[in-house]
C-alpha atoms as a PDB file:
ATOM      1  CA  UNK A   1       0.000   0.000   0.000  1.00  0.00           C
ATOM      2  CA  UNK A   2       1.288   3.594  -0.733  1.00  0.00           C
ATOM      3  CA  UNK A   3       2.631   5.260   2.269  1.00  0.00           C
ATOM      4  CA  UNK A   4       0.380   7.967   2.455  1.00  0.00           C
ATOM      5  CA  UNK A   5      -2.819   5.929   1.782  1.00  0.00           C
ATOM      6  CA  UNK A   6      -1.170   3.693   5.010  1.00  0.00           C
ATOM      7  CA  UNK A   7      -1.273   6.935   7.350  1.00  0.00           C
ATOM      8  CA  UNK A   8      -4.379   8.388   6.537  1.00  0.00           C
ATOM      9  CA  UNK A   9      -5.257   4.859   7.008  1.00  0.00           C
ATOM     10  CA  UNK A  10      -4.357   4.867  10.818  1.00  0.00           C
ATOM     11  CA  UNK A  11      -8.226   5.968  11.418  1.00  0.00           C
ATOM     12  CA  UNK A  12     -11.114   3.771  10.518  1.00  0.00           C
ATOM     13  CA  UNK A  13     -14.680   2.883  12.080  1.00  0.00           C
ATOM     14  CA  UNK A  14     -14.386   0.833  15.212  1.00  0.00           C
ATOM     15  CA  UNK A  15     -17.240  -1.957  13.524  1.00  0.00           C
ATOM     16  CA  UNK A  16     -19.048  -0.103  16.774  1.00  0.00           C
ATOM     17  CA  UNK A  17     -20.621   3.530  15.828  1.00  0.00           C
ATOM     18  CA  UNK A  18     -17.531   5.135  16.253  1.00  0.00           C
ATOM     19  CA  UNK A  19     -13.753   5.432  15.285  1.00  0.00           C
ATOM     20  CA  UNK A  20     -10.511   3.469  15.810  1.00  0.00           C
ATOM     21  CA  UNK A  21      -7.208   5.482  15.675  1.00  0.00           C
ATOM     22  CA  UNK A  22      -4.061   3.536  15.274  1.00  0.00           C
ATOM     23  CA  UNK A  23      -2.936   6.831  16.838  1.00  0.00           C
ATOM     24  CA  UNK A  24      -4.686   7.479  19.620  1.00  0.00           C
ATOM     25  CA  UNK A  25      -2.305   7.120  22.388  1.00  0.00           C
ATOM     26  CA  UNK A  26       1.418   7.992  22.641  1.00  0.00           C
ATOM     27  CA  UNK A  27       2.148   3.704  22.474  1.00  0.00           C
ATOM     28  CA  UNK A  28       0.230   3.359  19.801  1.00  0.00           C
ATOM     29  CA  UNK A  29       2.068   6.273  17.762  1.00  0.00           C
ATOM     30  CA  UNK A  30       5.358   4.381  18.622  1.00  0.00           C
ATOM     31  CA  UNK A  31       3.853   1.124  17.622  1.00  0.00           C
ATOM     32  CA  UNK A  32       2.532   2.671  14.397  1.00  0.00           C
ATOM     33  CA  UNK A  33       5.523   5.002  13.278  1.00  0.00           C
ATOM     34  CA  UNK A  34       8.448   3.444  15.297  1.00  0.00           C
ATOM     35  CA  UNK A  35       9.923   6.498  16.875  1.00  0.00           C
ATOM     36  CA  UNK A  36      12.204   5.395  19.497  1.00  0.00           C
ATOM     37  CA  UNK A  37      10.558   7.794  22.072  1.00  0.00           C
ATOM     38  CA  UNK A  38       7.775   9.847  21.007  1.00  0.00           C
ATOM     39  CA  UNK A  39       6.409  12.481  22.853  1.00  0.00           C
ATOM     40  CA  UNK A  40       2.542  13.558  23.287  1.00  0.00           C
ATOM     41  CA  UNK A  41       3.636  16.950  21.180  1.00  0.00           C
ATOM     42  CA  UNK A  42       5.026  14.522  17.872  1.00  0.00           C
ATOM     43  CA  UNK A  43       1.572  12.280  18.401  1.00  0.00           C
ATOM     44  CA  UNK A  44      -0.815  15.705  18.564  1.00  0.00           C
ATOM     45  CA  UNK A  45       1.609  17.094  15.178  1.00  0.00           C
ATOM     46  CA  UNK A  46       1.100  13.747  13.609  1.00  0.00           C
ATOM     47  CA  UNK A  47      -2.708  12.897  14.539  1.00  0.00           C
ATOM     48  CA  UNK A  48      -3.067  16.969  12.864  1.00  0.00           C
ATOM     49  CA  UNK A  49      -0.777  15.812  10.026  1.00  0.00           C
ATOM     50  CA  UNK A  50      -3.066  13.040   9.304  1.00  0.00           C
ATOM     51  CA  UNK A  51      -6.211  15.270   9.117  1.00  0.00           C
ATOM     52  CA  UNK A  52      -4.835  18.033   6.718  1.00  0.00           C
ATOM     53  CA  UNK A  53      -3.738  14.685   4.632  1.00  0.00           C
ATOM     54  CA  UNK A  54      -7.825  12.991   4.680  1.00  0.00           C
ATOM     55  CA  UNK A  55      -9.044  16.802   4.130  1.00  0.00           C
ATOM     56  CA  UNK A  56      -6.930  16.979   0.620  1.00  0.00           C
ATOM     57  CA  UNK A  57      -7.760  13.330  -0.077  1.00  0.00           C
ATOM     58  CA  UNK A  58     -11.795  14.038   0.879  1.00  0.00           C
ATOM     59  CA  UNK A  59     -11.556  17.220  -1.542  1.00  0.00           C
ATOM     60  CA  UNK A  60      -9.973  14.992  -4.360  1.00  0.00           C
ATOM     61  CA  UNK A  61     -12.913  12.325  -4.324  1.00  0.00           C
ATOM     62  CA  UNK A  62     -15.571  14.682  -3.586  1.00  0.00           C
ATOM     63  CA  UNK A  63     -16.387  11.732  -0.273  1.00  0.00           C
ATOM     64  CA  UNK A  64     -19.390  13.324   1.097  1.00  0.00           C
ATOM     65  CA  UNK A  65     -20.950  13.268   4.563  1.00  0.00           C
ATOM     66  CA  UNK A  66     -18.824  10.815   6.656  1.00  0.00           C
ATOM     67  CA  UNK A  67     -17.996   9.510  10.527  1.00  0.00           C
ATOM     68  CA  UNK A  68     -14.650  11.754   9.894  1.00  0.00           C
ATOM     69  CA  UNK A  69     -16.005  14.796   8.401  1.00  0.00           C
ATOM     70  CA  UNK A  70     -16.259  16.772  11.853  1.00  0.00           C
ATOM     71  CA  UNK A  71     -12.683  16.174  11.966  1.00  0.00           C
ATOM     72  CA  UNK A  72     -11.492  17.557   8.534  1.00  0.00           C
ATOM     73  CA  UNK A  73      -9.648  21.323   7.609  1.00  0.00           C
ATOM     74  CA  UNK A  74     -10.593  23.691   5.461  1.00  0.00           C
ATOM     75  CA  UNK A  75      -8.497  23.486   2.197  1.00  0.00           C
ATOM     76  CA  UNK A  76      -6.477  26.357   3.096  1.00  0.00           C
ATOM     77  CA  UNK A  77      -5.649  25.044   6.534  1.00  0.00           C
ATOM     78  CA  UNK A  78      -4.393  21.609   5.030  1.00  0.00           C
ATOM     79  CA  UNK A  79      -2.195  22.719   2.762  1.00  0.00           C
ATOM     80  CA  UNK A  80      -0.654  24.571   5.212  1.00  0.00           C
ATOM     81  CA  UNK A  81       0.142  21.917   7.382  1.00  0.00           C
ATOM     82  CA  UNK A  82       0.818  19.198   4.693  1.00  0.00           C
ATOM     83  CA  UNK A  83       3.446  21.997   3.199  1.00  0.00           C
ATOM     84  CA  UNK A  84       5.057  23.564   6.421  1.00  0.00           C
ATOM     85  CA  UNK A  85       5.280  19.956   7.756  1.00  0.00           C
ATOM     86  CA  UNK A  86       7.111  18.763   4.175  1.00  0.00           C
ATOM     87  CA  UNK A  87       9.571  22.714   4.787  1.00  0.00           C
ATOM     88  CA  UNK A  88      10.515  21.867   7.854  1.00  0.00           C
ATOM     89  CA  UNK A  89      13.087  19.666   7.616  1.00  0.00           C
ATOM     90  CA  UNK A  90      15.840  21.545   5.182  1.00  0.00           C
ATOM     91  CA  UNK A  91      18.536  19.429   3.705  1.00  0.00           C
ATOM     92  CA  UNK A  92      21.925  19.793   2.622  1.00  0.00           C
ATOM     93  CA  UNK A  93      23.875  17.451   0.407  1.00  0.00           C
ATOM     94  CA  UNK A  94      27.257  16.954   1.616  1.00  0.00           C
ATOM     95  CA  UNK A  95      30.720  15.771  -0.084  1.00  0.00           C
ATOM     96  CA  UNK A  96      32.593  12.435   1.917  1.00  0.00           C
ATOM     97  CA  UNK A  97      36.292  12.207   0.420  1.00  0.00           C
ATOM     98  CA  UNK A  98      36.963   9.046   1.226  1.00  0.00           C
ATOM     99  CA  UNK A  99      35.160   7.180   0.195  1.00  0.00           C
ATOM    100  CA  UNK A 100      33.488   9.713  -2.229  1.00  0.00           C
ATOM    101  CA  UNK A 101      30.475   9.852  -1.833  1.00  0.00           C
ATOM    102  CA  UNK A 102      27.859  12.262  -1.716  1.00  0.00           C
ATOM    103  CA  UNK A 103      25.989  12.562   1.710  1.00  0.00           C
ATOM    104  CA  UNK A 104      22.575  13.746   3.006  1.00  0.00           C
ATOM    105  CA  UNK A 105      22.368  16.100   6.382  1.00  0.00           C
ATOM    106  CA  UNK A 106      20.064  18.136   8.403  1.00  0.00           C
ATOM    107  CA  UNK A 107      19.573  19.128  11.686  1.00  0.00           C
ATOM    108  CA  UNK A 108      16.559  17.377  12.102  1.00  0.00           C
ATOM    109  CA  UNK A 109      15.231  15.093  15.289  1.00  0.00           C
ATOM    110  CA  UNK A 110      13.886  12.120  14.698  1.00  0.00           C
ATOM    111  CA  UNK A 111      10.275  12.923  15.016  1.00  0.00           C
ATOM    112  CA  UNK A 112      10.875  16.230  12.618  1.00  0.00           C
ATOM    113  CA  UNK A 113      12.083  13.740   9.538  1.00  0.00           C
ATOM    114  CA  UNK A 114       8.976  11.364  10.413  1.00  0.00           C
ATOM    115  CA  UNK A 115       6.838  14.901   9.668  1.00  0.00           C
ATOM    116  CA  UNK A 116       8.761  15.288   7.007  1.00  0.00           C
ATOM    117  CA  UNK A 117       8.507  12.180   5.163  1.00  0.00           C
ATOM    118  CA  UNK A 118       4.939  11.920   5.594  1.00  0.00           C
ATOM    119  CA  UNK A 119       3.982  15.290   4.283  1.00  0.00           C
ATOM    120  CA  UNK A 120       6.258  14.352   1.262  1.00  0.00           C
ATOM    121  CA  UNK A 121       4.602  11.754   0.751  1.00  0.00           C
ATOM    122  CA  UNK A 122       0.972  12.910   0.549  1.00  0.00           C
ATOM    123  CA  UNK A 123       2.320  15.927  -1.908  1.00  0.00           C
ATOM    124  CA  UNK A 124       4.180  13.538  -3.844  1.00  0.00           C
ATOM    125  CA  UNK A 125       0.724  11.469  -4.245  1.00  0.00           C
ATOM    126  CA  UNK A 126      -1.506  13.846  -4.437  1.00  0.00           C
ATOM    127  CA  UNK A 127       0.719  15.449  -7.380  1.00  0.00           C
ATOM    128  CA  UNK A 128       0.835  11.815  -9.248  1.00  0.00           C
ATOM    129  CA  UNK A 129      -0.727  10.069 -11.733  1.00  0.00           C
ATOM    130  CA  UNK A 130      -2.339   7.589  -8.883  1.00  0.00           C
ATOM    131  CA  UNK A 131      -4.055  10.994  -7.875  1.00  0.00           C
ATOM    132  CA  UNK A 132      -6.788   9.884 -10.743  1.00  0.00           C
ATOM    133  CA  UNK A 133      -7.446   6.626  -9.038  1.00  0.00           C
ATOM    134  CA  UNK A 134      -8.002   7.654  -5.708  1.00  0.00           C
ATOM    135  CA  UNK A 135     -11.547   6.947  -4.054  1.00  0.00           C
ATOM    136  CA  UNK A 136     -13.814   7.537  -1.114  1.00  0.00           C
ATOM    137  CA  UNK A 137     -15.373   4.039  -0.143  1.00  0.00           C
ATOM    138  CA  UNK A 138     -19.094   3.800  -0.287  1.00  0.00           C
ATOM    139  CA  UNK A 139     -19.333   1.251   1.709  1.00  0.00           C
ATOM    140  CA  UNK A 140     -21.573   1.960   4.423  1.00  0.00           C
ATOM    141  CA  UNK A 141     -19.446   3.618   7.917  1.00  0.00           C
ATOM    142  CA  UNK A 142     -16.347   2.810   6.209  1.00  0.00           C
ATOM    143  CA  UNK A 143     -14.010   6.186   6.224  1.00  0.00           C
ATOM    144  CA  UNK A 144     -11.171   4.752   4.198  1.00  0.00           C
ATOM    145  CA  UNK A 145      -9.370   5.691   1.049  1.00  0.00           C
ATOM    146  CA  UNK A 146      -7.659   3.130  -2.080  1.00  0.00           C
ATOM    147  CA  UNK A 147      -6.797   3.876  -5.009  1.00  0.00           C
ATOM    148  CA  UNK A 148      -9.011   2.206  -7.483  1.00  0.00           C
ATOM    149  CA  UNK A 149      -6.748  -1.170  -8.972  1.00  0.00           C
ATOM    150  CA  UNK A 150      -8.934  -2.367 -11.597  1.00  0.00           C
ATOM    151  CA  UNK A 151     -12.365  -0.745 -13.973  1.00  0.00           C
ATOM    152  CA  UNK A 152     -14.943  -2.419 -11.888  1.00  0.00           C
ATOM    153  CA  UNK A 153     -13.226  -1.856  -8.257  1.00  0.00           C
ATOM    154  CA  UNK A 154     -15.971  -0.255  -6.279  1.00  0.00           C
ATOM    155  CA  UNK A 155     -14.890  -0.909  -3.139  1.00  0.00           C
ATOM    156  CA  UNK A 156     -11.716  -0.784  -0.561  1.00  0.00           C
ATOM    157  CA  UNK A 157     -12.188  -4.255   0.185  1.00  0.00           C
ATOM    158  CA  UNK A 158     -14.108  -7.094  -0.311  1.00  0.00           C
ATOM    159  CA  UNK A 159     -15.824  -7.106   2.852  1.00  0.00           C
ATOM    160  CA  UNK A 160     -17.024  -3.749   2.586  1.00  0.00           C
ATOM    161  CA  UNK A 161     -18.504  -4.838  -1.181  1.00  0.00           C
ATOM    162  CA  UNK A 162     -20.545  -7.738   1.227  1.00  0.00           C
ATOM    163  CA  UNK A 163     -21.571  -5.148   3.733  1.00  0.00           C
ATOM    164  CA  UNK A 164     -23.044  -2.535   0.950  1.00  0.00           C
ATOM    165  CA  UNK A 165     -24.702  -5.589  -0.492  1.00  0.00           C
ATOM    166  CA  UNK A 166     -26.754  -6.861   2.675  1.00  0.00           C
ATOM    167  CA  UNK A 167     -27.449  -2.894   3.545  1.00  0.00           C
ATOM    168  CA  UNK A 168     -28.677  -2.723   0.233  1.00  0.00           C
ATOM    169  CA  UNK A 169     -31.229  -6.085   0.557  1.00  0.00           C
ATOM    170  CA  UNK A 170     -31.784  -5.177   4.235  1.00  0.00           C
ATOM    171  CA  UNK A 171     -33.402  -1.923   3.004  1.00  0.00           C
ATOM    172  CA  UNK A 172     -34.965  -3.654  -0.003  1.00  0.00           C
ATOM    173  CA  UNK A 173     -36.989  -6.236   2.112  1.00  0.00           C
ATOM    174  CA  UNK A 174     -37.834  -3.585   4.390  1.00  0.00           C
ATOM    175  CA  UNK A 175     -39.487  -1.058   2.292  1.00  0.00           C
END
């Protein structure tokens, strides 16, 4: 799976009315992004991060009403935090003598580069051809995002195909 469809994947309905966040807790962050020691600051960038990137991905599909819409930026907002998140780790490239080689450096903590790379990684999709594939699933309370593999792909997965299909006969045999 593409890296940025994988993190705005970390939220999802719970199955329950509500939704699971692989993110929701400082352990969870490190069990998700596998910063050595993550702090409650990195989790709340990340967690906002992840929003700006489902806001830009929710405005690409045109996804209507969903369980995350409360939860989603302005287009304006998003872009600013997808973009100062992807600026804020400046690199140099450096020159090793021996051996030569050319090197990579910046200033940057751990948690900063994790930022960084994710950001870069939504722009980098969202500015790609895959762009054209990407779709909301219809699936009833699902909230997640694939990029469409095949003509007739309707769906994000196959159980979520079998769950529109009973909601659709449940509603059938009741009206």
């Amino acid at each position: 799976m593409n890296r940025a469809l994988e993190f705005a994947s970390t939220v999802r309905h719970d199955g329950h009315g509500g939704l699971a966040d692989d993110l929701a807790t400082v352990e969870g962050f490190a069990a998700w992004s596998g910063v050595d020691a993550p702090t409650e600051e990195l989790r709340l960038r990340t967690v906002e991060l992840r929003w700006a990137a489902r806001s830009l991905f929710a405005r690409v599909t045109g996804a209507g009403e969903r369980m995350d819409a409360p939860h989603l930026m302005p287009l304006d907002e998003a872009l600013r935090v997808v973009n100062a998140a992807a600026a804020a780790v400046p690199r140099a490239v450096r020159l090793e003598w021996e051996p030569p080689r050319l090197r990579h450096v910046d200033r940057a903590t751990e948690g900063e580069r994790l930022l960084a790379g994710l950001a870069t990684d939504v722009i980098v999709f969202l500015a790609g051809e895959e762009r054209a594939g990407l779709r909301a699933c219809p699936a009833p309370r699902c909230i997640r995002y694939f990029v469409k593999a095949h003509p007739q792909q309707q769906w994000c997965k196959p159980a979520c195909g079998n769950r529109a299909r009973v909601n659709r006969h449940y509603h059938r045999a009741r009206d």
